[in-house]
C-alpha atoms as a PDB file:
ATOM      1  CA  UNK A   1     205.081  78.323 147.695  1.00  0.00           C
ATOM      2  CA  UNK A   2     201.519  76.556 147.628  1.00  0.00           C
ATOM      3  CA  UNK A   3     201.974  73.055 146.106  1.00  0.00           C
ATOM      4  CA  UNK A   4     200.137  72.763 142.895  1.00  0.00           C
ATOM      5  CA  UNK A   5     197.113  70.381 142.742  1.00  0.00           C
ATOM      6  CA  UNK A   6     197.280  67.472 140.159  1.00  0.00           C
ATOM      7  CA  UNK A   7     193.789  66.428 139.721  1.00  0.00           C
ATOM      8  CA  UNK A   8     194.728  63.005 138.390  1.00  0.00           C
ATOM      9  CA  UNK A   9     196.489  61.917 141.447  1.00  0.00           C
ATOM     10  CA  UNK A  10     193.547  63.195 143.749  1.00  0.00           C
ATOM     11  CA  UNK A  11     191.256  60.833 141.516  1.00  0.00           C
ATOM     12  CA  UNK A  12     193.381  58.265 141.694  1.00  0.00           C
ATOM     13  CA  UNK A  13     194.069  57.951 145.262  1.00  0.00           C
ATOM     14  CA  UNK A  14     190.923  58.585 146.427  1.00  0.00           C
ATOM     15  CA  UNK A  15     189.616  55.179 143.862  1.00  0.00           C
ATOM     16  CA  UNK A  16     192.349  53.436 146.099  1.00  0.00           C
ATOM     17  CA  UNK A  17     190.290  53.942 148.737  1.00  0.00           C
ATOM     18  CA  UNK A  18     187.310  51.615 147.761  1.00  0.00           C
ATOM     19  CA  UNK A  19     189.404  48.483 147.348  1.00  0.00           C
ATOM     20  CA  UNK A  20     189.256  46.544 150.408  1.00  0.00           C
ATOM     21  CA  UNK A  21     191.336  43.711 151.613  1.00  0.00           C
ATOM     22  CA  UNK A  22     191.350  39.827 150.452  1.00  0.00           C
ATOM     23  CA  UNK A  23     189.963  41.402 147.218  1.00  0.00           C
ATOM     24  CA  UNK A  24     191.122  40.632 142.980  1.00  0.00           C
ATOM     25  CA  UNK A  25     191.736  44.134 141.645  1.00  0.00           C
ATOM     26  CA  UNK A  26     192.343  45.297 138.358  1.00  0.00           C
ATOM     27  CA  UNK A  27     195.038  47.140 137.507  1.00  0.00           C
ATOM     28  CA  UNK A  28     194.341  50.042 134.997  1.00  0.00           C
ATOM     29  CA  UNK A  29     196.812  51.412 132.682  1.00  0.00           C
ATOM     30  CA  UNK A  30     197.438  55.494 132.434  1.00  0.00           C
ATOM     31  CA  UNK A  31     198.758  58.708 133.795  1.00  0.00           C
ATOM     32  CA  UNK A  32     195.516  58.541 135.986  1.00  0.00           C
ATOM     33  CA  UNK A  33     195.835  55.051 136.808  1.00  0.00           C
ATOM     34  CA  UNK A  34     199.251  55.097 138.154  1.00  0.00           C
ATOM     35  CA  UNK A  35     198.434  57.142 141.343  1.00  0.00           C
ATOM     36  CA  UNK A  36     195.409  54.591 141.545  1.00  0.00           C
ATOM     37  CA  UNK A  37     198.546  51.889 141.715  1.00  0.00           C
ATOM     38  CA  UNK A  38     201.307  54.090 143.355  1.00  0.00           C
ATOM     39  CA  UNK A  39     198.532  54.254 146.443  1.00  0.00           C
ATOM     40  CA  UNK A  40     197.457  50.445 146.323  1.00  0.00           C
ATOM     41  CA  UNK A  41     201.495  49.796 146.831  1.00  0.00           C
ATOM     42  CA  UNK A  42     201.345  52.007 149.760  1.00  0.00           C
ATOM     43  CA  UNK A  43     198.439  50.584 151.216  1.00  0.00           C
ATOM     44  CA  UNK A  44     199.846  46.953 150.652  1.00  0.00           C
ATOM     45  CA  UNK A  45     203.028  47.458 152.725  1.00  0.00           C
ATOM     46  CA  UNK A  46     200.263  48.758 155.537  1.00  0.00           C
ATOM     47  CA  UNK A  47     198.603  45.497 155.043  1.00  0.00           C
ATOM     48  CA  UNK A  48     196.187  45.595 152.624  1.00  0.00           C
ATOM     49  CA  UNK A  49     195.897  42.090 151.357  1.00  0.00           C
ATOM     50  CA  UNK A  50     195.120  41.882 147.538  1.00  0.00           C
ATOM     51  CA  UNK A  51     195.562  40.307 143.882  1.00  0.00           C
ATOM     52  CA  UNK A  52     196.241  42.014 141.600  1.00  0.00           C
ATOM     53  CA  UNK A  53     195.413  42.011 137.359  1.00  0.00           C
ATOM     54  CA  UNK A  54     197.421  44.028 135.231  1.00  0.00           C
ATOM     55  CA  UNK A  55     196.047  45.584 131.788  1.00  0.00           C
ATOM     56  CA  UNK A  56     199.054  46.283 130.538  1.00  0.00           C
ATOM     57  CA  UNK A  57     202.704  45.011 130.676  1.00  0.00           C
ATOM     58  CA  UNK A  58     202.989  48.955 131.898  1.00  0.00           C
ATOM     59  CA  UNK A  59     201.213  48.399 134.684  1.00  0.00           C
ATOM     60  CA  UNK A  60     202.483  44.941 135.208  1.00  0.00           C
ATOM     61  CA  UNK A  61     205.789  46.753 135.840  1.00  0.00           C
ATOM     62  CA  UNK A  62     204.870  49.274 137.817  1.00  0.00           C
ATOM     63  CA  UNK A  63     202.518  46.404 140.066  1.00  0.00           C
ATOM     64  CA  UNK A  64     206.359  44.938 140.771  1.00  0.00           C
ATOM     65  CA  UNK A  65     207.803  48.192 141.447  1.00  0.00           C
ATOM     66  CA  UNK A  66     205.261  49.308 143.930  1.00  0.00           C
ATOM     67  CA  UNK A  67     205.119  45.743 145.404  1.00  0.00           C
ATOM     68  CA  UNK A  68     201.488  44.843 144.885  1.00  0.00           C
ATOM     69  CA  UNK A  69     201.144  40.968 144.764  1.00  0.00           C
ATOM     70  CA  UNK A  70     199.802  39.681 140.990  1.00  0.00           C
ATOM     71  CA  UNK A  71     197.887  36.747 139.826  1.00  0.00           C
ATOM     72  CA  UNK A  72     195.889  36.068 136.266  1.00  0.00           C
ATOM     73  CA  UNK A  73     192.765  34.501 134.837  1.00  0.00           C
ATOM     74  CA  UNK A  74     194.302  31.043 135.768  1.00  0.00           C
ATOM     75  CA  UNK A  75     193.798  31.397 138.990  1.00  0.00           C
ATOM     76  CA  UNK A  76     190.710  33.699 139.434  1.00  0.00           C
ATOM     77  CA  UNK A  77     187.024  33.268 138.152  1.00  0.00           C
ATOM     78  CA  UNK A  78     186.325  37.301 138.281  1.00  0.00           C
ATOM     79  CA  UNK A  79     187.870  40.810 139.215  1.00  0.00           C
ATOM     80  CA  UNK A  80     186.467  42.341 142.597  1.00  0.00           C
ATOM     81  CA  UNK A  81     186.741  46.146 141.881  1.00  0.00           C
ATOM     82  CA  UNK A  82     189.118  47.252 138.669  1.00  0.00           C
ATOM     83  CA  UNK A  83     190.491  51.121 138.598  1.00  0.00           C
ATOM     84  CA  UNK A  84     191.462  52.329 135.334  1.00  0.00           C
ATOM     85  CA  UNK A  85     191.341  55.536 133.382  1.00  0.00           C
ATOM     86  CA  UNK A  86     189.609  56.758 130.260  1.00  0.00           C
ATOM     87  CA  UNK A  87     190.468  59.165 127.240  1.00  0.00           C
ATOM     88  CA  UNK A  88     186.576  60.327 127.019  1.00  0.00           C
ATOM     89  CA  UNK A  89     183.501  59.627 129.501  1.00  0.00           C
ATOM     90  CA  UNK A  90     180.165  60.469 128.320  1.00  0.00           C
ATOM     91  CA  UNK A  91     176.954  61.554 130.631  1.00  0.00           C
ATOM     92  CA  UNK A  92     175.893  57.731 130.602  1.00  0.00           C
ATOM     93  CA  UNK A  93     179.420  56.429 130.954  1.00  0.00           C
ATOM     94  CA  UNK A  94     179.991  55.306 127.950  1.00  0.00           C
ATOM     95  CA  UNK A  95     184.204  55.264 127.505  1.00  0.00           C
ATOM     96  CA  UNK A  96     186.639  56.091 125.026  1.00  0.00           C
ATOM     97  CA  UNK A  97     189.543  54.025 125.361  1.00  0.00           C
ATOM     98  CA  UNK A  98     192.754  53.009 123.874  1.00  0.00           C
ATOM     99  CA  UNK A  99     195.229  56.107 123.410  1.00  0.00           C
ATOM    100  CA  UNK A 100     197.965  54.166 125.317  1.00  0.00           C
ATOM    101  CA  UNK A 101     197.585  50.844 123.466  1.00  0.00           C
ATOM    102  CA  UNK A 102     195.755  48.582 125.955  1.00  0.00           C
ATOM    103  CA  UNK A 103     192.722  48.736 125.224  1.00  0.00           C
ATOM    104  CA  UNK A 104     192.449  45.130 124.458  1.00  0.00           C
ATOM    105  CA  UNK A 105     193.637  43.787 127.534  1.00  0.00           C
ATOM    106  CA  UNK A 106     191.413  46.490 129.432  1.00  0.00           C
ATOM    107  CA  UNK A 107     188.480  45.547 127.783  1.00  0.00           C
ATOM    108  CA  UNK A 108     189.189  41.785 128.583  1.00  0.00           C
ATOM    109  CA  UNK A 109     189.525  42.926 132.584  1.00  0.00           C
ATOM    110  CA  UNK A 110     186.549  45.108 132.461  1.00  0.00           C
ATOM    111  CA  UNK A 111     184.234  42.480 131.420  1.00  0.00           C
ATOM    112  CA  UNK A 112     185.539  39.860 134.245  1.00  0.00           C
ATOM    113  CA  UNK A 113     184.903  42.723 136.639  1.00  0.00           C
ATOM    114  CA  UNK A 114     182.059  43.012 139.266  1.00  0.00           C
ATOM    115  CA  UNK A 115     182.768  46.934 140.139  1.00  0.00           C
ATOM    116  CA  UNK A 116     184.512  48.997 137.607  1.00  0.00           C
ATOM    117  CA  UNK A 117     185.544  52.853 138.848  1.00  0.00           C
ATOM    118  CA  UNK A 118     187.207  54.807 136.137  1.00  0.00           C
ATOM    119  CA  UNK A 119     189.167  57.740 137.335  1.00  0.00           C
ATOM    120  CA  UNK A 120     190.112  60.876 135.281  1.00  0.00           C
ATOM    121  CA  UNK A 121     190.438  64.667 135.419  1.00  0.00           C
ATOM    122  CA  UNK A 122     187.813  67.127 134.410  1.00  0.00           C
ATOM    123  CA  UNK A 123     188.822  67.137 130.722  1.00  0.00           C
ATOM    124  CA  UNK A 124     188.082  63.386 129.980  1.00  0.00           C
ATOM    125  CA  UNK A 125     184.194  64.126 130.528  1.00  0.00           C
ATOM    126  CA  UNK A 126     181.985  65.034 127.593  1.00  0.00           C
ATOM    127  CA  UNK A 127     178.745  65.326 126.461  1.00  0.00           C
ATOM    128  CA  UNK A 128     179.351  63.031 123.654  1.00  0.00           C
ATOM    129  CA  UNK A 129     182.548  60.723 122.663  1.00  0.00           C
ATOM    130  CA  UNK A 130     184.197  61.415 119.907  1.00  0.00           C
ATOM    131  CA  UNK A 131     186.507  64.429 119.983  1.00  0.00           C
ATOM    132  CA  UNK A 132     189.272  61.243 120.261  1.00  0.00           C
ATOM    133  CA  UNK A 133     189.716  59.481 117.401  1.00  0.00           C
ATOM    134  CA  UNK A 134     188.302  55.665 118.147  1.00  0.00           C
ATOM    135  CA  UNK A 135     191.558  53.192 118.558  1.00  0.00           C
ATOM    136  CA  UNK A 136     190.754  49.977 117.198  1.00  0.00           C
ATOM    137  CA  UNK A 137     193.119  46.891 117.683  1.00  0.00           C
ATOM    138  CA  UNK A 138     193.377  44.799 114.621  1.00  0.00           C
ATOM    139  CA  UNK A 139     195.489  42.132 113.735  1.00  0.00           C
ATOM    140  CA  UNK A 140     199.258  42.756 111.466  1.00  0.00           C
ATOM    141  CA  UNK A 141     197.947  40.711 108.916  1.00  0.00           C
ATOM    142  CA  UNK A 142     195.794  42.480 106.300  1.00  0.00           C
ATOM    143  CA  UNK A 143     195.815  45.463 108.329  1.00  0.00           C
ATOM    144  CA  UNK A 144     195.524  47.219 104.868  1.00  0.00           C
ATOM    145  CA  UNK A 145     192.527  45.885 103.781  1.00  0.00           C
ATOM    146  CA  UNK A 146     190.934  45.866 107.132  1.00  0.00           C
ATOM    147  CA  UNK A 147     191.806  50.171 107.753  1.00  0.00           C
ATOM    148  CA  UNK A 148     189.562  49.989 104.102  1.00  0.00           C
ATOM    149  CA  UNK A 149     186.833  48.591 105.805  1.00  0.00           C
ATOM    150  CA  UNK A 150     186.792  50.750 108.497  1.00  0.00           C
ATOM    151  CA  UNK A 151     187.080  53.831 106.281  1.00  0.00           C
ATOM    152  CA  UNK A 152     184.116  52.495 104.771  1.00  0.00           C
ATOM    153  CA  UNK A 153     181.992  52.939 108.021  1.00  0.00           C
ATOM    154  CA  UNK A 154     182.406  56.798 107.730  1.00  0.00           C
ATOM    155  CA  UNK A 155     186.104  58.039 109.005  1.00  0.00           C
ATOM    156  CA  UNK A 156     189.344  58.811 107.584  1.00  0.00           C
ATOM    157  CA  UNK A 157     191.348  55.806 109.519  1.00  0.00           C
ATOM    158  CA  UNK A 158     195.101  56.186 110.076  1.00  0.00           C
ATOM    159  CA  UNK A 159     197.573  53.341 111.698  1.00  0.00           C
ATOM    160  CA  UNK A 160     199.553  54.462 114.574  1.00  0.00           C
ATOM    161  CA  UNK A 161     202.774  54.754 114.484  1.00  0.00           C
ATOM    162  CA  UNK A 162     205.723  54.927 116.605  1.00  0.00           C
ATOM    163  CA  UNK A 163     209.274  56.227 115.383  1.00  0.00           C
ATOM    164  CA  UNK A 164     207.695  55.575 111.887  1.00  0.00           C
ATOM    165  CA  UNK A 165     207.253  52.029 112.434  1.00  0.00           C
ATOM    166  CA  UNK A 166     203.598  50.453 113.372  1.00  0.00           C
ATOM    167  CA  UNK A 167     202.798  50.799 117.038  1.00  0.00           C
ATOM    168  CA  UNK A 168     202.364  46.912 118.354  1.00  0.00           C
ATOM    169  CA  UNK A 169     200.458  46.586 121.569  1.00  0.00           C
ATOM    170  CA  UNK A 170     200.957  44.230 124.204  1.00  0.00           C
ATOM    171  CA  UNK A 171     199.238  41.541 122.494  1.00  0.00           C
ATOM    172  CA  UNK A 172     201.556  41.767 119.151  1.00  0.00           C
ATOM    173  CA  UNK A 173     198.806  43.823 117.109  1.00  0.00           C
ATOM    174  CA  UNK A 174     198.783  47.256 115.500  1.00  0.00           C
ATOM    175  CA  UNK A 175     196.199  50.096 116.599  1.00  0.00           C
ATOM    176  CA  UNK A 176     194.313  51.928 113.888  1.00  0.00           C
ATOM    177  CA  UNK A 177     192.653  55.646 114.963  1.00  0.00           C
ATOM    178  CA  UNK A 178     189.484  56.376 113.494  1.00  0.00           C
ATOM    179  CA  UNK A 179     188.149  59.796 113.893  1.00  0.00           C
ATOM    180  CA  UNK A 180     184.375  59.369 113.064  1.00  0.00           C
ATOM    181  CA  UNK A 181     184.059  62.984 114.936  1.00  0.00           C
ATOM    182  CA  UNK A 182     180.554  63.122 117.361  1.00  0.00           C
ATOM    183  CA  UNK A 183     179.119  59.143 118.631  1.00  0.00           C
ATOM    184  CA  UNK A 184     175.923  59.461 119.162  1.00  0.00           C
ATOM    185  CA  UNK A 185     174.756  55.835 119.411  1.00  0.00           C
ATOM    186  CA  UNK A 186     178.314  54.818 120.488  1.00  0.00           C
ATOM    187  CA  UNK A 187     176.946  51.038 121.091  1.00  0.00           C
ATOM    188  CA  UNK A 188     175.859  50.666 117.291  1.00  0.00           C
ATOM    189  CA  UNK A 189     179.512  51.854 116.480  1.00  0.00           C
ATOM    190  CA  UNK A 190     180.965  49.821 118.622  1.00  0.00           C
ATOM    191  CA  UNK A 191     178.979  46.540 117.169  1.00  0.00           C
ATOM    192  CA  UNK A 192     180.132  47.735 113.779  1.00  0.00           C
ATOM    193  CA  UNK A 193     183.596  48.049 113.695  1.00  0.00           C
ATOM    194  CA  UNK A 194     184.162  44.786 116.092  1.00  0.00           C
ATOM    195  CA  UNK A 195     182.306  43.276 113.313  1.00  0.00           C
ATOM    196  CA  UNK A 196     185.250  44.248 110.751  1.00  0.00           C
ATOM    197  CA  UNK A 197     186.839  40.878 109.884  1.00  0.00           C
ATOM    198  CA  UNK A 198     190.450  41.748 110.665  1.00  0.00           C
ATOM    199  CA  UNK A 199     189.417  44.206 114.186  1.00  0.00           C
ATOM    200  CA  UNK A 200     190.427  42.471 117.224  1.00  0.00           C
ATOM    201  CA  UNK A 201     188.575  45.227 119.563  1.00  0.00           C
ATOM    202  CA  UNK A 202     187.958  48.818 119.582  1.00  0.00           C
ATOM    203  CA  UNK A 203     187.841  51.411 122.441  1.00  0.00           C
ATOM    204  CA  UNK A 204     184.697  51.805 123.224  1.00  0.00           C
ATOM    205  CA  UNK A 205     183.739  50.866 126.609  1.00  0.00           C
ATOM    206  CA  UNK A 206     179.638  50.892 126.664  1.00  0.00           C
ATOM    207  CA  UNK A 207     178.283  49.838 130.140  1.00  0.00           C
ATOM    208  CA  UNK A 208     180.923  48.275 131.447  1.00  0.00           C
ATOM    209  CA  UNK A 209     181.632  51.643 134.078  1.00  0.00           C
ATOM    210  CA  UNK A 210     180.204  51.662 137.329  1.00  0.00           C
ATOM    211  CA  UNK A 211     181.778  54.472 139.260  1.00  0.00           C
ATOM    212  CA  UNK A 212     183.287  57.694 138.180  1.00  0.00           C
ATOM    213  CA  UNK A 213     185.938  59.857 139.802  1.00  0.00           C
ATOM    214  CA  UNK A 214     186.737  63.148 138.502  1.00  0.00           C
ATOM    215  CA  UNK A 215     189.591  64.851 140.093  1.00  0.00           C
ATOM    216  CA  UNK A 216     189.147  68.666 140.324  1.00  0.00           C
ATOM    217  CA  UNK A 217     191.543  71.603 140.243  1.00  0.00           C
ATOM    218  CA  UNK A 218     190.333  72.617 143.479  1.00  0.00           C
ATOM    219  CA  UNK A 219     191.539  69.762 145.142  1.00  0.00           C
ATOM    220  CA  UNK A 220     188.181  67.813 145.434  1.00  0.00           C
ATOM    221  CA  UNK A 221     186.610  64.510 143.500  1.00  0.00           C
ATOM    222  CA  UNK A 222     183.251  64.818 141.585  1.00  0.00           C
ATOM    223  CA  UNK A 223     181.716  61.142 142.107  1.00  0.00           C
ATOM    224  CA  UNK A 224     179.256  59.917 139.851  1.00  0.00           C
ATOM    225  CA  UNK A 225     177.632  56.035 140.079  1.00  0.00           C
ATOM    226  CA  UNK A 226     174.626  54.430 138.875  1.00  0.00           C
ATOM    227  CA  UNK A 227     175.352  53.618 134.869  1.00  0.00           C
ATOM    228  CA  UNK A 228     177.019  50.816 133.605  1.00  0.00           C
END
């Protein structure tokens, strides 16, 4: 029986492939990213020599379980090369993130980062964001008044939930998902909701992508570069 492809592990490991020894990487959170990670382990007990920066107490854990050495911003003044994954990536690589919860903590790597290669099948890329409802990280308190705001800016906000309590991300904080349907001028947007008093950070990612690597049914990567 032919062994089926999984385009999110052939984008994955192949954005292993760029990170080269005595290097700071950041590690991505996602079912994407986790091949990314699953191949860095491998490549560590080979020898690759690296730091690594977790977005996410997820992949924190699964750093530790694949044996990949960690540090943090105490120690470090940037991020060599970060791999992480994306819930929508437009034609100028504009992201969507957030549908796992860490978008904060993402967002916080990505901007310490010299080289940033998101990795992703062929159903993350669009033409515009916006199919995905925008996660936006805000703080517990007032959370109320602050999903008001935002349904002031044009959407119909809802707070995530999980087992019909409030999802709480990493950093203690609830996520709110706002579907404001097509983002054309997802920069503006972004500017506007991080300007909601109560909004920690939302999930959009606007130049902070470098490299792209689309994983393909057929077994091969689509590479895209020069944005971000």
């Amino acid at each position: 029986m032919t062994e089926k492809i999984n385009p999110k592990q052939i984008a994955g490991e192949c954005a292993a492939g760029y990170v080269q020894s005595n290097t700071t990487v950041g590690l991505g959170t996602g079912s994407t990213a986790y091949y990314a990670l699953k191949k860095l382990g491998e490549r560590v007990a080979e020898g690759l020599s690296i730091r690594g920066v977790p977005t996410s107490q997820q992949s924190h854990d699964l750093a530790i379980e694949f044996g990949i050495p960690l540090t943090d911003f105490s120690a470090i003044e940037h991020i060599d090369l970060t791999i992480d994954g994306a819930d929508e990536i437009d034609r100028d690589f504009n992201l969507t993130k957030g549908g796992g919860g860490a978008l904060l903590r993402e967002k916080i790597v990505a901007a310490a980062t010299v080289r940033e290669i998101i990795v992703g099948d062929e159903s993350k890329m669009c033409q515009s964001l916006g199919a995905f409802p925008l996660p936006v990280e805000v703080t517990p308190f007032g959370w109320q008044a602050t999903l008001g705001h935002l349904a002031a800016l044009g959407c119909d906000p809802v707070l995530r939930k999980s087992d019909s309590k409030p999802f709480v991300t990493d950093n203690g904080n609830y996520i709110i998902d706002c579907p404001f349907g097509s983002i054309d001028e997802p920069k503006l947007l972004e500017g506007r909701v991080n300007g909601v008093s109560g909004v920690v950070d939302c999930g959009l990612f606007c130049g902070l992508a470098h490299h792209v690597i689309i994983g393909r049914s057929d077994g091969t990567c689509q590479e895209l570069t020069g944005h971000g």
